[in-house]
Protein backbone atom coordinates (compact mmCIF):
# COMPACT_ATOMS: atom_id res chain seq x y z
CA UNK A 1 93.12 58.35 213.82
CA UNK A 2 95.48 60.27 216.11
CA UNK A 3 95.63 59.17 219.70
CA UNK A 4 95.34 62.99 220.93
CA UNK A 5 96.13 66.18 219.34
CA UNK A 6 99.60 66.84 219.48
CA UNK A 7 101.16 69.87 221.61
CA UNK A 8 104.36 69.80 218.53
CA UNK A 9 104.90 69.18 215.31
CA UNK A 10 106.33 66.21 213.73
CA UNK A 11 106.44 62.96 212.04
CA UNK A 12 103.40 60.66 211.61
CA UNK A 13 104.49 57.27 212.81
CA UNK A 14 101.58 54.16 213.91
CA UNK A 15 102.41 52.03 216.61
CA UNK A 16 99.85 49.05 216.78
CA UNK A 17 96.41 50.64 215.91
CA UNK A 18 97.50 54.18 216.52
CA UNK A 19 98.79 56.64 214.79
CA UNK A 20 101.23 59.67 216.61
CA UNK A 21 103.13 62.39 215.82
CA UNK A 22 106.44 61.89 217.02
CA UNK A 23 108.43 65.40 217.24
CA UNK A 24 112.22 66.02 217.11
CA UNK A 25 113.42 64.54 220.95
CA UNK A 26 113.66 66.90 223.47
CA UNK A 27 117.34 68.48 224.63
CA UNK A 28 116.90 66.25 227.52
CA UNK A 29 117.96 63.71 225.15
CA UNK A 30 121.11 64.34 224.51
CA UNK A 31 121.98 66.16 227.94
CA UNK A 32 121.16 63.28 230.35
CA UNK A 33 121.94 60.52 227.70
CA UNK A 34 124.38 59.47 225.52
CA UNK A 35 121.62 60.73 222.87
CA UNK A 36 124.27 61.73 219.56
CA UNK A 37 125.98 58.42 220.04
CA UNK A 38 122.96 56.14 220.50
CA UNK A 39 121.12 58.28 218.11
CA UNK A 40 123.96 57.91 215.10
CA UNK A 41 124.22 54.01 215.93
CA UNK A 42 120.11 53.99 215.46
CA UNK A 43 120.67 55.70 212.37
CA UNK A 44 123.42 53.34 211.12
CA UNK A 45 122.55 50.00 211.75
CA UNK A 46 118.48 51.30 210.62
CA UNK A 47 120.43 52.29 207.36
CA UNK A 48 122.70 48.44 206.79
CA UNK A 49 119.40 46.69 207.95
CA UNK A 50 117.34 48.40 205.16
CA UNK A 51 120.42 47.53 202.58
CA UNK A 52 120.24 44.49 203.35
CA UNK A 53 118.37 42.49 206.99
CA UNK A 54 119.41 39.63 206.39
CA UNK A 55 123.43 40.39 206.83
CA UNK A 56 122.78 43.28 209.34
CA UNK A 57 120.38 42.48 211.62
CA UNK A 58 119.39 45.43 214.48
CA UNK A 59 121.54 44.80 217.48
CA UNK A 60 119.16 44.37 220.50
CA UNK A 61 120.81 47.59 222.41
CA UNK A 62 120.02 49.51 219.22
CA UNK A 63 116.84 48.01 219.41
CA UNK A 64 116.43 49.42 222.84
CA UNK A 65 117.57 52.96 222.71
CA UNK A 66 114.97 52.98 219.43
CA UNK A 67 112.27 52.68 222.00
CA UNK A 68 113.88 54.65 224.45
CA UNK A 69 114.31 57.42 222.15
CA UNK A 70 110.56 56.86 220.51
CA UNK A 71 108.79 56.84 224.19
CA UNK A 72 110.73 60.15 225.46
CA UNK A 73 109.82 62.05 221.93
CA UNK A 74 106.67 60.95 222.14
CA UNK A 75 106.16 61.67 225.59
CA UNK A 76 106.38 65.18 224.59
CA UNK A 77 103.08 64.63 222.60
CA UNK A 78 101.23 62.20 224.67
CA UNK A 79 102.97 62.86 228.69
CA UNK A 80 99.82 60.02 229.60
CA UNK A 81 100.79 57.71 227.10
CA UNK A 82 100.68 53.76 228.78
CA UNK A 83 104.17 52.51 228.29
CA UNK A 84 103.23 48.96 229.10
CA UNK A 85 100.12 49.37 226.06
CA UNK A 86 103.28 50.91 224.35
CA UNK A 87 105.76 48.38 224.71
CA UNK A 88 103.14 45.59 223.79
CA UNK A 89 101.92 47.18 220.95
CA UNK A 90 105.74 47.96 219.65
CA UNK A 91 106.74 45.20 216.74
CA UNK A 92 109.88 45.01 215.04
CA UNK A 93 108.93 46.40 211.83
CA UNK A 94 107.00 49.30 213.92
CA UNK A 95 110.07 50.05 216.02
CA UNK A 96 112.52 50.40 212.46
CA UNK A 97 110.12 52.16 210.65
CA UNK A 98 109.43 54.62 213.56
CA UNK A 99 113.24 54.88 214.72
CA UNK A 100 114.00 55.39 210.75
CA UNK A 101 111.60 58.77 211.02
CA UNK A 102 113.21 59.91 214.38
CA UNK A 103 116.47 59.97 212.92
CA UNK A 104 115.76 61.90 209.45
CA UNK A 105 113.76 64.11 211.56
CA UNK A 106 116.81 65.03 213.96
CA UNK A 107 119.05 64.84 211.23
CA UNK A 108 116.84 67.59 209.18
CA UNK A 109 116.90 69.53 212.98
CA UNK A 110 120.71 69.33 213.12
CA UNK A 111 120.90 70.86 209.35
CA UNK A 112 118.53 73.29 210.60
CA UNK A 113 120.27 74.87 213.63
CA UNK A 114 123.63 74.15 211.77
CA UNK A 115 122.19 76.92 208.94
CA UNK A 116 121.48 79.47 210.96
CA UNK A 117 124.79 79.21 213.12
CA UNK A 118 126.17 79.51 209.49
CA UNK A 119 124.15 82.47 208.48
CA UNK A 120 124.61 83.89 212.11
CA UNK A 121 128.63 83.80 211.62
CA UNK A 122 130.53 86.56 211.23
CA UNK A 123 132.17 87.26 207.58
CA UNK A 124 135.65 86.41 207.29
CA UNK A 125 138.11 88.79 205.43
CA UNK A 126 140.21 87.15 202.98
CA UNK A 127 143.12 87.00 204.76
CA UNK A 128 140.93 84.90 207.83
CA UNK A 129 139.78 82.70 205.25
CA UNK A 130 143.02 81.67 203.71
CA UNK A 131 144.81 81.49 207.13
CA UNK A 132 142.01 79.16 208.38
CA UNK A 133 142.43 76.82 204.95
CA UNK A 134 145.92 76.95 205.51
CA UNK A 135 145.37 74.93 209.11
């Protein structure tokens, strides 16, 4: 069961006994924070963990932007949401699973826009084209 209905669209994730829908983070994300960098090192170590957790256990910072990251995306769902209830009901496997969806989700967002700039660019001539190869 869905704690409310959700104002976006986005991944199902279940924190404790509730399930959300976590949508792609807001812009304030990466404008105010160091959101590409933390969000790549999320992605990474969630990738080497799932290889193998045993050799590449999550850092605790990556740990911590995970939740940072999950609370202000799904603040954009749930603005009430109780982030001491949160917090508490956060567990490890919760947090990697979760952080795991956020990422694939921005990373299908990032494909997205990077499409359209690509469809939105102006065609090269030939000459263009080879001259920017040749650089």
């Amino acid at each position: 069961m869905l704690a409310t209905t959700p104002k976006y669209k986005g991944e199902e994730i279940t924190i404790g006994e509730k399930k959300y829908i976590l949508p792609v983070l807001p812009y304030i994300a990466y404008d105010e924070n160091e959101g590409f960098e933390e969000v790549f090192a999320i992605m990474e170590a969630v990738d080497k963990f799932l290889k193998n957790p045993l050799e590449n256990p999550i850092p605790r910072k990556v740990f911590a932007d995970a939740k940072k990251y999950l609370l202000l995306g799904l603040k954009r769902n749930y603005p009430d949401i109780d982030e001491q209830e949160f917090n508490s009901s956060l567990t490890a496997g919760s947090a990697i699973r979760a952080a795991g969806q956020m990422v694939t989700q921005e990373i299908k967002e990032h494909n997205l826009i990077m499409s359209v700039n690509e469809k939105n660019a102006e065609p090269q001539t030939d000459a263009e084209a080879a001259e920017s190869q040749a650089k």
